[in-house]
PDB file of N, CA and C in Angstrom:
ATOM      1  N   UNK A   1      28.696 -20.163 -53.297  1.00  0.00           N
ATOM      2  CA  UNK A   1      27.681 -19.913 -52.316  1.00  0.00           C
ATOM      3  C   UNK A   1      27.473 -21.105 -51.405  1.00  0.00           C
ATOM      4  N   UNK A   2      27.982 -22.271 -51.557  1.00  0.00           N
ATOM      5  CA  UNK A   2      28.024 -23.677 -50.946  1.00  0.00           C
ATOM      6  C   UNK A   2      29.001 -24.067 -49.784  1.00  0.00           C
ATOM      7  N   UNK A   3      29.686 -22.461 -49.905  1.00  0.00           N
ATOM      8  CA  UNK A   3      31.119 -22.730 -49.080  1.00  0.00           C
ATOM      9  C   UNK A   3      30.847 -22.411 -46.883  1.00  0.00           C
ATOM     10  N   UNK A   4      29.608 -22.051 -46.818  1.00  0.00           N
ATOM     11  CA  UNK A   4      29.376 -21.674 -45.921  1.00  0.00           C
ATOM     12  C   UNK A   4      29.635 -20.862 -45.135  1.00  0.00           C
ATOM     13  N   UNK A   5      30.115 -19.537 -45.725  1.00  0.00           N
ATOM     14  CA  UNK A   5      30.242 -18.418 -45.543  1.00  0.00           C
ATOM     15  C   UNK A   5      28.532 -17.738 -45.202  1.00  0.00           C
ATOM     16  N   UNK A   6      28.500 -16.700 -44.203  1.00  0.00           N
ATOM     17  CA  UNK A   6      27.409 -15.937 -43.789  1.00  0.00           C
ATOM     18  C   UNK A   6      27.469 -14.864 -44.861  1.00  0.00           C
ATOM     19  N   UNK A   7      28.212 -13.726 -45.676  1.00  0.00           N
ATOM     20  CA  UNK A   7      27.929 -12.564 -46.180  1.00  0.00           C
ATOM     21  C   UNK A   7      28.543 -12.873 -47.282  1.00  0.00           C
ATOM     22  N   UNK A   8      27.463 -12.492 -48.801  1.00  0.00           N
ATOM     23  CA  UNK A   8      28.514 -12.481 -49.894  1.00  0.00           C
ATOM     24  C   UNK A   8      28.432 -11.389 -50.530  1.00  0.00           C
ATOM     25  N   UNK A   9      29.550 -10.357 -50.650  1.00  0.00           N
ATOM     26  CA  UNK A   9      29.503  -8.767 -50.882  1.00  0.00           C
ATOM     27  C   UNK A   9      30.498  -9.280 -52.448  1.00  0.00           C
ATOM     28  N   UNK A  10      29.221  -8.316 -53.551  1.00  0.00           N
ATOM     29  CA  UNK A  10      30.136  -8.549 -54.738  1.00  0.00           C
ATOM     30  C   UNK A  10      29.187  -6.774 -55.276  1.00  0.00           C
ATOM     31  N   UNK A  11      30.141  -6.837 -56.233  1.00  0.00           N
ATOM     32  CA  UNK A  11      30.235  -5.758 -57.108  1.00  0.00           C
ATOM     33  C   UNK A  11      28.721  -5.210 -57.905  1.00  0.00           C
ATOM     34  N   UNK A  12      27.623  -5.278 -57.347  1.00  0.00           N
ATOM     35  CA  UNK A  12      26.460  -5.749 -58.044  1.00  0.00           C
ATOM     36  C   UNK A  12      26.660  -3.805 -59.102  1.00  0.00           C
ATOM     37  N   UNK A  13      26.546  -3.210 -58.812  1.00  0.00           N
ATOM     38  CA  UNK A  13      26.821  -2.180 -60.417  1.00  0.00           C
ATOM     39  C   UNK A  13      27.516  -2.770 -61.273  1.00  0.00           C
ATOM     40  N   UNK A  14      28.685  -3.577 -61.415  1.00  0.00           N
ATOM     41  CA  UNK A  14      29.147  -3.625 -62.598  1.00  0.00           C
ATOM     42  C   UNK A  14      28.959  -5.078 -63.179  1.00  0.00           C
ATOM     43  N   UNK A  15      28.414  -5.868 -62.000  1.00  0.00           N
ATOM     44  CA  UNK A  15      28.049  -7.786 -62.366  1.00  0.00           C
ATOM     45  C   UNK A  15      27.066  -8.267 -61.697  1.00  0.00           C
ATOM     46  N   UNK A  16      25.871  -7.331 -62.005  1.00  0.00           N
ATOM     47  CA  UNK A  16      25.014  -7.815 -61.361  1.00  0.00           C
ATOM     48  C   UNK A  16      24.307  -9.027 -62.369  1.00  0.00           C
ATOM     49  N   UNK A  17      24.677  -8.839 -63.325  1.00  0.00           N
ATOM     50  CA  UNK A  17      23.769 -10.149 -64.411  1.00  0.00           C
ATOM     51  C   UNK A  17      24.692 -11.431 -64.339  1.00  0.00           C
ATOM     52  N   UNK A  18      25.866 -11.153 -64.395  1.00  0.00           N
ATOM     53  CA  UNK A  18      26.865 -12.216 -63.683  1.00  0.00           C
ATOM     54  C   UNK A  18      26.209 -12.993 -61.877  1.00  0.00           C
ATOM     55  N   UNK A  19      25.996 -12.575 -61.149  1.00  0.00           N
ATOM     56  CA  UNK A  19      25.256 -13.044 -60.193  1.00  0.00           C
ATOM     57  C   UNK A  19      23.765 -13.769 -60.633  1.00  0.00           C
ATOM     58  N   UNK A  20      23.123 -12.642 -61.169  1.00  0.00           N
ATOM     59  CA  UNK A  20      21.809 -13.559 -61.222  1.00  0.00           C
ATOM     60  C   UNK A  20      21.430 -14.664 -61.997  1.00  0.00           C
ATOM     61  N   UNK A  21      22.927 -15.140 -63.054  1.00  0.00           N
ATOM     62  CA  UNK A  21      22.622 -16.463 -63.706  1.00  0.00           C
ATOM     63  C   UNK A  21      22.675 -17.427 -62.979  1.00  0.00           C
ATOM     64  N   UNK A  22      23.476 -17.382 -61.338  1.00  0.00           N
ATOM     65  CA  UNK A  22      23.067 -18.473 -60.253  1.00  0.00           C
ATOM     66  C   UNK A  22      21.716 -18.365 -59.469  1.00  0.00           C
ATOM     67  N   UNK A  23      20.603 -18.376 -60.745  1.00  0.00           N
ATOM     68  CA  UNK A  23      19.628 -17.916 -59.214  1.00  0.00           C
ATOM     69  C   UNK A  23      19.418 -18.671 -58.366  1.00  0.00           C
ATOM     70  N   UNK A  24      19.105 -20.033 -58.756  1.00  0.00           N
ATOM     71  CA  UNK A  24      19.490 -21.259 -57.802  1.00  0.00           C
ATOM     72  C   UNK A  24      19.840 -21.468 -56.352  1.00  0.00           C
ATOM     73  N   UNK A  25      21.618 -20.917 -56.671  1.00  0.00           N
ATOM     74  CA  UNK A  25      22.066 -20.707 -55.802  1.00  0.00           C
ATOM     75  C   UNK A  25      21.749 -20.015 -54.680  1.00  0.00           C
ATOM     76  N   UNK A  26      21.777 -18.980 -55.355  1.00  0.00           N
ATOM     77  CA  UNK A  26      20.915 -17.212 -54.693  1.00  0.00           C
ATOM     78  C   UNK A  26      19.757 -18.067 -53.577  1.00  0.00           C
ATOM     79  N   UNK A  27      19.542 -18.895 -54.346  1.00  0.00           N
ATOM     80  CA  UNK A  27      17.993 -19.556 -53.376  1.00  0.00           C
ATOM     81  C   UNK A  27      18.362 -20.233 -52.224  1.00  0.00           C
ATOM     82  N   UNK A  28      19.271 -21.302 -52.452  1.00  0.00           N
ATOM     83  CA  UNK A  28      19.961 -21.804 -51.559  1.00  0.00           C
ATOM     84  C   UNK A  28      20.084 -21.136 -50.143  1.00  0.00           C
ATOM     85  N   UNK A  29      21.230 -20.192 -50.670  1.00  0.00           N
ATOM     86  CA  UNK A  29      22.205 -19.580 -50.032  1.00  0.00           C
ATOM     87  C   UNK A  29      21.325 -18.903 -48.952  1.00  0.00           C
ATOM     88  N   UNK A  30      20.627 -17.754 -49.546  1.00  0.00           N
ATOM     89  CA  UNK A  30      19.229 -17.209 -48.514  1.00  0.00           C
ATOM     90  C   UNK A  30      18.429 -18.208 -47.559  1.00  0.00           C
ATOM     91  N   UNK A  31      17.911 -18.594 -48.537  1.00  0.00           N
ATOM     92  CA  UNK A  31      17.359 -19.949 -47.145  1.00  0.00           C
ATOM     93  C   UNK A  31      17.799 -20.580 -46.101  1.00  0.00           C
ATOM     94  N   UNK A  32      19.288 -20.703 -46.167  1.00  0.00           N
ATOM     95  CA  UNK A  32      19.882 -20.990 -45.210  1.00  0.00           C
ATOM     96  C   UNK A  32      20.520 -19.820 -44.401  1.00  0.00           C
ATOM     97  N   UNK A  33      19.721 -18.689 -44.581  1.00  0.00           N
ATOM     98  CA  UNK A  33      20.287 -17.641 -43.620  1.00  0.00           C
ATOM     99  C   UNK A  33      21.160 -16.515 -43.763  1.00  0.00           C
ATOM    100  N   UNK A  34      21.587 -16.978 -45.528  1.00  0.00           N
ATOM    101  CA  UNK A  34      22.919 -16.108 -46.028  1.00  0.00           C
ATOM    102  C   UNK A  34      22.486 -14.837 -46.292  1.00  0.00           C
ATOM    103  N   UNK A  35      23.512 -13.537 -46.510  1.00  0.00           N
ATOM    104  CA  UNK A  35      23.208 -12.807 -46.562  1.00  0.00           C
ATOM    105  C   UNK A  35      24.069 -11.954 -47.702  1.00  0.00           C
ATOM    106  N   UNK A  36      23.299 -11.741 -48.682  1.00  0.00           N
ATOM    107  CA  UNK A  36      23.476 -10.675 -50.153  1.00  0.00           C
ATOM    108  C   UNK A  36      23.972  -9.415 -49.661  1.00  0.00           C
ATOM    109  N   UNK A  37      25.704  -8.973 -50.013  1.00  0.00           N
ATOM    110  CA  UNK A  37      25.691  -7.016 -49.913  1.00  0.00           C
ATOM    111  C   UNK A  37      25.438  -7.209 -50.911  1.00  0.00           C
ATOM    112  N   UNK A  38      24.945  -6.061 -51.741  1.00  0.00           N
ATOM    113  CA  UNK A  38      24.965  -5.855 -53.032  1.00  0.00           C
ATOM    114  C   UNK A  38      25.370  -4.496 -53.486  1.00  0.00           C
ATOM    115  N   UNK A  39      26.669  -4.539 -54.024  1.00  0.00           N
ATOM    116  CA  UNK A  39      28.080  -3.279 -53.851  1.00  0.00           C
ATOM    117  C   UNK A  39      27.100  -2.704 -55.451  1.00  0.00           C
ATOM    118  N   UNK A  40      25.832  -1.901 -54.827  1.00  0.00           N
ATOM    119  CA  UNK A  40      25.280  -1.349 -56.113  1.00  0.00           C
ATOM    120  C   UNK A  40      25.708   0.319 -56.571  1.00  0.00           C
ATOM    121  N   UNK A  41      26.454   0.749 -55.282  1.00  0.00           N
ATOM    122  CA  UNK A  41      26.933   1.809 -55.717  1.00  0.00           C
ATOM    123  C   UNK A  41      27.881   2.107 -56.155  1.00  0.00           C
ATOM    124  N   UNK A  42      28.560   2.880 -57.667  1.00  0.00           N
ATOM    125  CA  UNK A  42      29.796   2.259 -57.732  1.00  0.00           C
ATOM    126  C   UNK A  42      30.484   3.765 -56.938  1.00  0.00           C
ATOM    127  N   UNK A  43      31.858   3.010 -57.480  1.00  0.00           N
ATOM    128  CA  UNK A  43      33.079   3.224 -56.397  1.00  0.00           C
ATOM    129  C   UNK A  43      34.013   4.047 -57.805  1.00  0.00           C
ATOM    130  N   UNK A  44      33.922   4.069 -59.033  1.00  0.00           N
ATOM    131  CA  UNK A  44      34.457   4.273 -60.175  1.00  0.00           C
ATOM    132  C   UNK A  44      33.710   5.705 -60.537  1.00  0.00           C
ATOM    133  N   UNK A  45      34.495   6.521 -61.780  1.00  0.00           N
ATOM    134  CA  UNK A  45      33.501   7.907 -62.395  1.00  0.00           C
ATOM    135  C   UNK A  45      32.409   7.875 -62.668  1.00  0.00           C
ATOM    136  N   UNK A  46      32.019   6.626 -62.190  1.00  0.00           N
ATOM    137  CA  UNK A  46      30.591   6.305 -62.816  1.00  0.00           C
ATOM    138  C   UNK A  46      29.700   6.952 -62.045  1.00  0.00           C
ATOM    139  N   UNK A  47      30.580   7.576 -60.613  1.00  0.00           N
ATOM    140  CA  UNK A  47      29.230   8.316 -59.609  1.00  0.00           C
ATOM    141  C   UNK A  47      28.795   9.252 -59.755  1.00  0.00           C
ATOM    142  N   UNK A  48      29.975  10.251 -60.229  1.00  0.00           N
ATOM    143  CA  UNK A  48      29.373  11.315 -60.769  1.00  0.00           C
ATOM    144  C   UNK A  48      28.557  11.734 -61.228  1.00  0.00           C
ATOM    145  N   UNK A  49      27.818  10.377 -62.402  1.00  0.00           N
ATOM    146  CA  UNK A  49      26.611  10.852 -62.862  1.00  0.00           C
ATOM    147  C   UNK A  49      25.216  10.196 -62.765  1.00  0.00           C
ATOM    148  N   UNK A  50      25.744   8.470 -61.626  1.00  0.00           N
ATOM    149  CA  UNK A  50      24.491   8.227 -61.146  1.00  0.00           C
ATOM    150  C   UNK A  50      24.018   9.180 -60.280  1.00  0.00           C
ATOM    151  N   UNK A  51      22.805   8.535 -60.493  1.00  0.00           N
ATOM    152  CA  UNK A  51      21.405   9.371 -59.867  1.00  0.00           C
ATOM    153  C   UNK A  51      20.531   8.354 -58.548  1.00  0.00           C
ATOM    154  N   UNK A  52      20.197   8.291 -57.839  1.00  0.00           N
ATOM    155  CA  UNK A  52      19.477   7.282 -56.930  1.00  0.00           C
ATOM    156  C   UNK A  52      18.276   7.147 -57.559  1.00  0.00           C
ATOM    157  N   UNK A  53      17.780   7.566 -58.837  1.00  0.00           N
ATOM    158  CA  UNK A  53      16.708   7.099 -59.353  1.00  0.00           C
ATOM    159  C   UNK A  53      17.654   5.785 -60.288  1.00  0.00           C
ATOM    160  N   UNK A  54      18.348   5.839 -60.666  1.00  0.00           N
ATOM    161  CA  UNK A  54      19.176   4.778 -61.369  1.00  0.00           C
ATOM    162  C   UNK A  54      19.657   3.926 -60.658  1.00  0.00           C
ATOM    163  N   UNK A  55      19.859   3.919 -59.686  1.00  0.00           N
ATOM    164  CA  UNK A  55      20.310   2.827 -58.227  1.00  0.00           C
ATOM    165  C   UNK A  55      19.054   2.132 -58.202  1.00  0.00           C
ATOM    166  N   UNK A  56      18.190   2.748 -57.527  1.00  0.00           N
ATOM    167  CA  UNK A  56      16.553   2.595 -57.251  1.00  0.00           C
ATOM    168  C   UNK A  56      16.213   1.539 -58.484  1.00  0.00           C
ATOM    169  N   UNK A  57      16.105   1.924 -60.134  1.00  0.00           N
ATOM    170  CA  UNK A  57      15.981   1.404 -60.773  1.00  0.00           C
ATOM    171  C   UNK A  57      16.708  -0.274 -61.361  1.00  0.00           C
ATOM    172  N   UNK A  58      17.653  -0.125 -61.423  1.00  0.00           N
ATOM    173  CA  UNK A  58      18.889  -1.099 -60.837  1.00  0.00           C
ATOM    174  C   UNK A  58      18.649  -2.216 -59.924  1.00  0.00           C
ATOM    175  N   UNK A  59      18.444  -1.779 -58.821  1.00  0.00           N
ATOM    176  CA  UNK A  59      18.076  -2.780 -57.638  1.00  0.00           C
ATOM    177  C   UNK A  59      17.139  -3.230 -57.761  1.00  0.00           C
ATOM    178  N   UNK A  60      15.532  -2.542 -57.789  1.00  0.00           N
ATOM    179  CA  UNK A  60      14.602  -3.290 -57.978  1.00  0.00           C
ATOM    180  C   UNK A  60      14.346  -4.355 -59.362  1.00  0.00           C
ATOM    181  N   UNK A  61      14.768  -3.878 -60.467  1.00  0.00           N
ATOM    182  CA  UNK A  61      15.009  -4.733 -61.017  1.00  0.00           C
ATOM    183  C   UNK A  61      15.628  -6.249 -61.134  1.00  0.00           C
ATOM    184  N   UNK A  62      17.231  -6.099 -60.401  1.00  0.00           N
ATOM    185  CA  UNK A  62      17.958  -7.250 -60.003  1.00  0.00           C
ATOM    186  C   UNK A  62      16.915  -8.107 -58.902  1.00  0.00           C
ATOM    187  N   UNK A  63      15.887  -7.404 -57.778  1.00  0.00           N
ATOM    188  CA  UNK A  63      14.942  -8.514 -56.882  1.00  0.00           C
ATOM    189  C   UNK A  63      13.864  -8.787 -57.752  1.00  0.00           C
ATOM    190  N   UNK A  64      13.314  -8.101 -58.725  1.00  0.00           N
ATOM    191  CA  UNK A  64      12.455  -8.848 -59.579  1.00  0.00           C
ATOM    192  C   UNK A  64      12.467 -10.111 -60.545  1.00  0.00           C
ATOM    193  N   UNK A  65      13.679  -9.612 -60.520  1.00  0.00           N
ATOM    194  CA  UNK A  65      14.245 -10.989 -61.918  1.00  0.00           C
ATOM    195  C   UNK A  65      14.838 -12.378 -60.788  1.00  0.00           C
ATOM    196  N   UNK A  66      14.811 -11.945 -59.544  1.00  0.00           N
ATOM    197  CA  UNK A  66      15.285 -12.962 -58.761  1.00  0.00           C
ATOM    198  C   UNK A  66      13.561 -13.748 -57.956  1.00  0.00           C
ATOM    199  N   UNK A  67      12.583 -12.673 -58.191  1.00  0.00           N
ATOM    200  CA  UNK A  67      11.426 -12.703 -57.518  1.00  0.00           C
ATOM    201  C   UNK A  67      10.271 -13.933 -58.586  1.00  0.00           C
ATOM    202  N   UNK A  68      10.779 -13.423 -60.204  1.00  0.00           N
ATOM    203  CA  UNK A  68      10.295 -13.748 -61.017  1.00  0.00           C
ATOM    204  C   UNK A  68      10.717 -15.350 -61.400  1.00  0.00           C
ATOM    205  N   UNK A  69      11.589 -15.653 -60.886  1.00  0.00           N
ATOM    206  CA  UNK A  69      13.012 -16.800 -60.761  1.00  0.00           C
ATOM    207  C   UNK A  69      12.021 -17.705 -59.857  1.00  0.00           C
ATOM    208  N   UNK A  70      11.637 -17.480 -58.645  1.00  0.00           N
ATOM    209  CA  UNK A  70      10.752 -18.269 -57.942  1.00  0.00           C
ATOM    210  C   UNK A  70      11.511 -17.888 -56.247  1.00  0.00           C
ATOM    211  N   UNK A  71      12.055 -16.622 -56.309  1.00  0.00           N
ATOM    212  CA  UNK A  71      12.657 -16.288 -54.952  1.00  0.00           C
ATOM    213  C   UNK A  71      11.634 -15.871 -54.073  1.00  0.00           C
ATOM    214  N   UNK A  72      11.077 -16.114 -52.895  1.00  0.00           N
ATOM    215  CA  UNK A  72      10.481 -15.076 -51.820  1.00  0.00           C
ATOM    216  C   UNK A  72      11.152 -14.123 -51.714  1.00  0.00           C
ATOM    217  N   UNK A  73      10.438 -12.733 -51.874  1.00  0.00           N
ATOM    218  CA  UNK A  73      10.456 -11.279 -52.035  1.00  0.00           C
ATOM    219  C   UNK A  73      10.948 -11.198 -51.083  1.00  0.00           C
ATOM    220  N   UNK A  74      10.457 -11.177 -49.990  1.00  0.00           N
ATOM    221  CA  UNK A  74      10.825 -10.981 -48.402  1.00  0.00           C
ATOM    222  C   UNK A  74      11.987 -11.672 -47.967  1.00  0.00           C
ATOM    223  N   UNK A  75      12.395 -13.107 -48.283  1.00  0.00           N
ATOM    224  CA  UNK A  75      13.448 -13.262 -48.440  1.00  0.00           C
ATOM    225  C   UNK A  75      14.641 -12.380 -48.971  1.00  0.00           C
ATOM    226  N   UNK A  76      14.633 -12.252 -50.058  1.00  0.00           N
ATOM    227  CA  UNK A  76      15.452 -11.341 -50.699  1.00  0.00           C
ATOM    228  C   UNK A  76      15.713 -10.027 -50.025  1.00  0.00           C
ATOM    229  N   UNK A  77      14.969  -9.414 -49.823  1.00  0.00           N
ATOM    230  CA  UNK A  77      14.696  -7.764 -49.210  1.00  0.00           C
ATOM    231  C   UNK A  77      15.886  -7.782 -47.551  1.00  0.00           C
ATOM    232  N   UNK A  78      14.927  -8.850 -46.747  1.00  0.00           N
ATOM    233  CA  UNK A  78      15.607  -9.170 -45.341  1.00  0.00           C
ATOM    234  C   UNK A  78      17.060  -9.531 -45.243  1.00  0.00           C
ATOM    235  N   UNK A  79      17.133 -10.662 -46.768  1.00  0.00           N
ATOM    236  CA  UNK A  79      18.464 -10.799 -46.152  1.00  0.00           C
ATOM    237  C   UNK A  79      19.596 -10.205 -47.287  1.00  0.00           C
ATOM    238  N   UNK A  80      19.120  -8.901 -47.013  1.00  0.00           N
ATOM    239  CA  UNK A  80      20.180  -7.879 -48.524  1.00  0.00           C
ATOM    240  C   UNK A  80      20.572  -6.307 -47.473  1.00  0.00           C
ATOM    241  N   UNK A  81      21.827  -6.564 -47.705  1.00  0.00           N
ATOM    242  CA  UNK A  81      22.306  -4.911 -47.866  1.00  0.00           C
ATOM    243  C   UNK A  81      22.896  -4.261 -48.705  1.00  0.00           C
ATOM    244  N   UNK A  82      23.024  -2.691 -48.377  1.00  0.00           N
ATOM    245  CA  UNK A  82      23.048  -2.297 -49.643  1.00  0.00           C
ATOM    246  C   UNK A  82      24.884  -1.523 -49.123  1.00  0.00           C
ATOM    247  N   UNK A  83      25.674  -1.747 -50.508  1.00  0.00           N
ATOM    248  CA  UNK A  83      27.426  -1.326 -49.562  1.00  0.00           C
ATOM    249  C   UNK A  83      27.596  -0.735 -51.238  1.00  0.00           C
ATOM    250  N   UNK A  84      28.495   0.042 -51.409  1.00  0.00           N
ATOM    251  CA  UNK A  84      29.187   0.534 -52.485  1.00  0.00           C
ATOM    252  C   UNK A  84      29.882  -1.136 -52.979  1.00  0.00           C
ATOM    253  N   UNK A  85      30.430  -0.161 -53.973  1.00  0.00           N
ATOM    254  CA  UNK A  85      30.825  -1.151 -54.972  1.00  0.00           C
ATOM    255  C   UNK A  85      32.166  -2.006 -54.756  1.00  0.00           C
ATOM    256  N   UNK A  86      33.146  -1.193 -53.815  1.00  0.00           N
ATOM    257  CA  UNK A  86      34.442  -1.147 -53.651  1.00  0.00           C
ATOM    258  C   UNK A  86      34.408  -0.469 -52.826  1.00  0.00           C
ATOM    259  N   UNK A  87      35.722  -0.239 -52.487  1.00  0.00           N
ATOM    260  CA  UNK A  87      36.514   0.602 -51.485  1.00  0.00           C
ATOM    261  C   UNK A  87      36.412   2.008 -51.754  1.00  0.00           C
ATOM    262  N   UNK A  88      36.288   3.105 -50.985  1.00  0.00           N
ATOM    263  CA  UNK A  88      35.939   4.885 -50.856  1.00  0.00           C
ATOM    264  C   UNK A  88      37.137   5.199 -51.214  1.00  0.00           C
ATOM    265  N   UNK A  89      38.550   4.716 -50.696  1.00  0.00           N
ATOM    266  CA  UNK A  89      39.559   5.349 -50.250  1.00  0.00           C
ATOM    267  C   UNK A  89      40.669   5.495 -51.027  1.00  0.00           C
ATOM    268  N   UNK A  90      40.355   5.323 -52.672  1.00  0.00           N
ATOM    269  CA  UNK A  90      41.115   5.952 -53.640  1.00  0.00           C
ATOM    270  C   UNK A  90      40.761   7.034 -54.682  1.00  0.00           C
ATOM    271  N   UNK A  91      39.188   7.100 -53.718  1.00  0.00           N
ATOM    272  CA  UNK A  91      38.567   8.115 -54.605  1.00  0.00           C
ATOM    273  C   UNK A  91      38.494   9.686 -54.171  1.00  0.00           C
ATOM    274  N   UNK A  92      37.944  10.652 -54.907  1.00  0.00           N
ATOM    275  CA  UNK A  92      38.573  12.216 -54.356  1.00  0.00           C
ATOM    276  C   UNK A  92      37.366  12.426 -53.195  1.00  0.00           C
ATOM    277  N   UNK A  93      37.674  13.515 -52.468  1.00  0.00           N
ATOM    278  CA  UNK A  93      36.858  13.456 -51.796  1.00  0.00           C
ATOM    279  C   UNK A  93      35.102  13.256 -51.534  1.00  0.00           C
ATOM    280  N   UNK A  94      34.975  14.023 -52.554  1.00  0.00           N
ATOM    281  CA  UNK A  94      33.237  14.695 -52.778  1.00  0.00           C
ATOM    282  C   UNK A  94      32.825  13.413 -53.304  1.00  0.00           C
ATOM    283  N   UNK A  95      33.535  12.511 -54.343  1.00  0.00           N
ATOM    284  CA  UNK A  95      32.954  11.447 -55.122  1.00  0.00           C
ATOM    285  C   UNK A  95      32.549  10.148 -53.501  1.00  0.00           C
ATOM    286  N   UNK A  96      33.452  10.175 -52.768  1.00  0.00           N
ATOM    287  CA  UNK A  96      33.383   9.481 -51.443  1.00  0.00           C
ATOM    288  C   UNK A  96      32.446   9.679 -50.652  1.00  0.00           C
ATOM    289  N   UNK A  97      32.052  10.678 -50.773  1.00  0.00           N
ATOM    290  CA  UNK A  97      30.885  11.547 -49.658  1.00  0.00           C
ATOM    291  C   UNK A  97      29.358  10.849 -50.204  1.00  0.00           C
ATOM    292  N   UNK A  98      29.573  11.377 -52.077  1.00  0.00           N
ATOM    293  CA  UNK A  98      28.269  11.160 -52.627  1.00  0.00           C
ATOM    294  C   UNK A  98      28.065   9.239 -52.573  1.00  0.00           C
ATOM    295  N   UNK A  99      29.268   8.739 -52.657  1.00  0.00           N
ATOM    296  CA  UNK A  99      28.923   7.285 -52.469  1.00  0.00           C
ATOM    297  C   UNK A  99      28.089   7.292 -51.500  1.00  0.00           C
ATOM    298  N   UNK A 100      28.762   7.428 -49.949  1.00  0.00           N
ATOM    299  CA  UNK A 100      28.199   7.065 -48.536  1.00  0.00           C
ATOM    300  C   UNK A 100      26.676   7.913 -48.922  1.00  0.00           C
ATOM    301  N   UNK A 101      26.251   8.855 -48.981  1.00  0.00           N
ATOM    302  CA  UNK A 101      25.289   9.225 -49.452  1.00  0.00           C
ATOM    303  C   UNK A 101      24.335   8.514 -49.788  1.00  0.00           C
ATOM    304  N   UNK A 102      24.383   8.358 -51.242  1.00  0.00           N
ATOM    305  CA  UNK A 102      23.440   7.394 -51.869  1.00  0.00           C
ATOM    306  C   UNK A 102      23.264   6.123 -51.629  1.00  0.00           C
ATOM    307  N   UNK A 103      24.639   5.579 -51.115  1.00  0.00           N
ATOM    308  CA  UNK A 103      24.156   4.176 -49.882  1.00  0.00           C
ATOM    309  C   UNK A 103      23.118   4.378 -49.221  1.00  0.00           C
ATOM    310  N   UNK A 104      23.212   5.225 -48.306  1.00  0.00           N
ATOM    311  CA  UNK A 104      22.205   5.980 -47.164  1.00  0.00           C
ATOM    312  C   UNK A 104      20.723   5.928 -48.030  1.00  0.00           C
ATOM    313  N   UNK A 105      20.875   6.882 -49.176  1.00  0.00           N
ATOM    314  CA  UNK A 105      19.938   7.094 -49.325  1.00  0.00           C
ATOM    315  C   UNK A 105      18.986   5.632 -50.219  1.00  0.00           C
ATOM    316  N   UNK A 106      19.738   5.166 -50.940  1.00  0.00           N
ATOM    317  CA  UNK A 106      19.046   3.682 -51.594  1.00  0.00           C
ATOM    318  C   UNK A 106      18.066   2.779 -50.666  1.00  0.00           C
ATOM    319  N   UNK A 107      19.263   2.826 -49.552  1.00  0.00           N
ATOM    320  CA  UNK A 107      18.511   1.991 -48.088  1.00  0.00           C
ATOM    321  C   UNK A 107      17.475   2.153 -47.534  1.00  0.00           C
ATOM    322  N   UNK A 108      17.308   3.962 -47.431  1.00  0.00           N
ATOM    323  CA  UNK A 108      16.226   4.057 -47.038  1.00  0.00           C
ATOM    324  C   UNK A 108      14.987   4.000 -48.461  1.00  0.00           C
ATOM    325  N   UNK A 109      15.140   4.668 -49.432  1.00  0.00           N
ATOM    326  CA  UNK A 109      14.324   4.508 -50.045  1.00  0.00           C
ATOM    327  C   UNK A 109      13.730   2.599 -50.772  1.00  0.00           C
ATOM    328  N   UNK A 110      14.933   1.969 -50.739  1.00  0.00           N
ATOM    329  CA  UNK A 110      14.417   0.621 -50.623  1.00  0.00           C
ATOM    330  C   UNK A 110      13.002   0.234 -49.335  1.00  0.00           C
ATOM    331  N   UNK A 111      13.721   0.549 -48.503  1.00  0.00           N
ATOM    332  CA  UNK A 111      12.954  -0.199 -46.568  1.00  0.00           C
ATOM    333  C   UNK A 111      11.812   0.312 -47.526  1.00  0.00           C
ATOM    334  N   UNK A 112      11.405   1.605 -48.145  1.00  0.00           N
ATOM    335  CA  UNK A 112      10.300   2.522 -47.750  1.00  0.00           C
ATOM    336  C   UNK A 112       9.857   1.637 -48.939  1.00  0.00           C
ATOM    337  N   UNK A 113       9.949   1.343 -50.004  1.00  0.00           N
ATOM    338  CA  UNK A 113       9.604   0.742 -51.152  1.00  0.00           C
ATOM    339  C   UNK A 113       8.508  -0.955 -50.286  1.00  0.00           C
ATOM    340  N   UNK A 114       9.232  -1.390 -49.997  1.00  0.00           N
ATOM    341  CA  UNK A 114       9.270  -3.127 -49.466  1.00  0.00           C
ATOM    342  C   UNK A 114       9.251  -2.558 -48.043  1.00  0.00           C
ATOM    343  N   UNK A 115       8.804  -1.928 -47.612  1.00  0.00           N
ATOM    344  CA  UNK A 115       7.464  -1.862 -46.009  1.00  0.00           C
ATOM    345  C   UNK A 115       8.889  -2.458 -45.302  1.00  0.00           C
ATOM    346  N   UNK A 116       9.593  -2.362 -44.682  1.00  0.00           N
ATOM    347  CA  UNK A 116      10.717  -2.641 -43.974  1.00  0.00           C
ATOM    348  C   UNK A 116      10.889  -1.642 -42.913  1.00  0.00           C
ATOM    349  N   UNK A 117      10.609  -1.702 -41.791  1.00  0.00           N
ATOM    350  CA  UNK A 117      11.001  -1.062 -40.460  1.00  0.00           C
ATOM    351  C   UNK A 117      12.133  -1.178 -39.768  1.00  0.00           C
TER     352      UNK A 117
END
């Protein structure tokens, strides 16, 4: 996170506890403007049977434990997007659709969560 890169897009469904043992960093990195994807949707069979209440659940959790860490909330929130996990384009169709989907839909139900316009 020191390398001065603007966007760091990682796998957050399958390592998101792997990330948050740098919270530190995480602190850093934001403050200076950086910006968190967080690939919470996965990209694997695993979509099939998430639910966006399990995304929902998922995410807010990962900004709490970063909030609870000593992060500004608003920090976190502003400088986060939300991207699948991986790449769409080895997966069958419908599983591709429901990704972009629940991207869509996480995003908005995040903004609406954390007052975001």
């Amino acid at each position: 996170m020191e390398t001065g890169v603007d966007i760091i897009n990682f796998d957050a469904f399958g390592y998101m506890d792997s990330m948050l043992m740098y919270r530190n960093e995480v602190r850093s990195f934001l403050e200076r403007g950086g910006i968190i994807a967080w690939g919470i949707v996965p990209t694997t069979d695993s979509i099939k049977d998430i639910t966006i209440g399990d995304l929902m659940d998922k995410m807010t959790s990962a900004v709490d434990r970063l909030v609870d860490s000593g992060i500004d909330q608003k920090l976190i929130i502003t400088n986060s997007l939300i991207t699948p996990s991986c790449g769409t384009g080895t997966m069958p169709l419908e599983d591709a659709k429901k990704a972009m989907t629940l991207t869509h839909e996480l995003t908005v139900k995040l903004k609406d969560k954390y007052s975001i316009t």
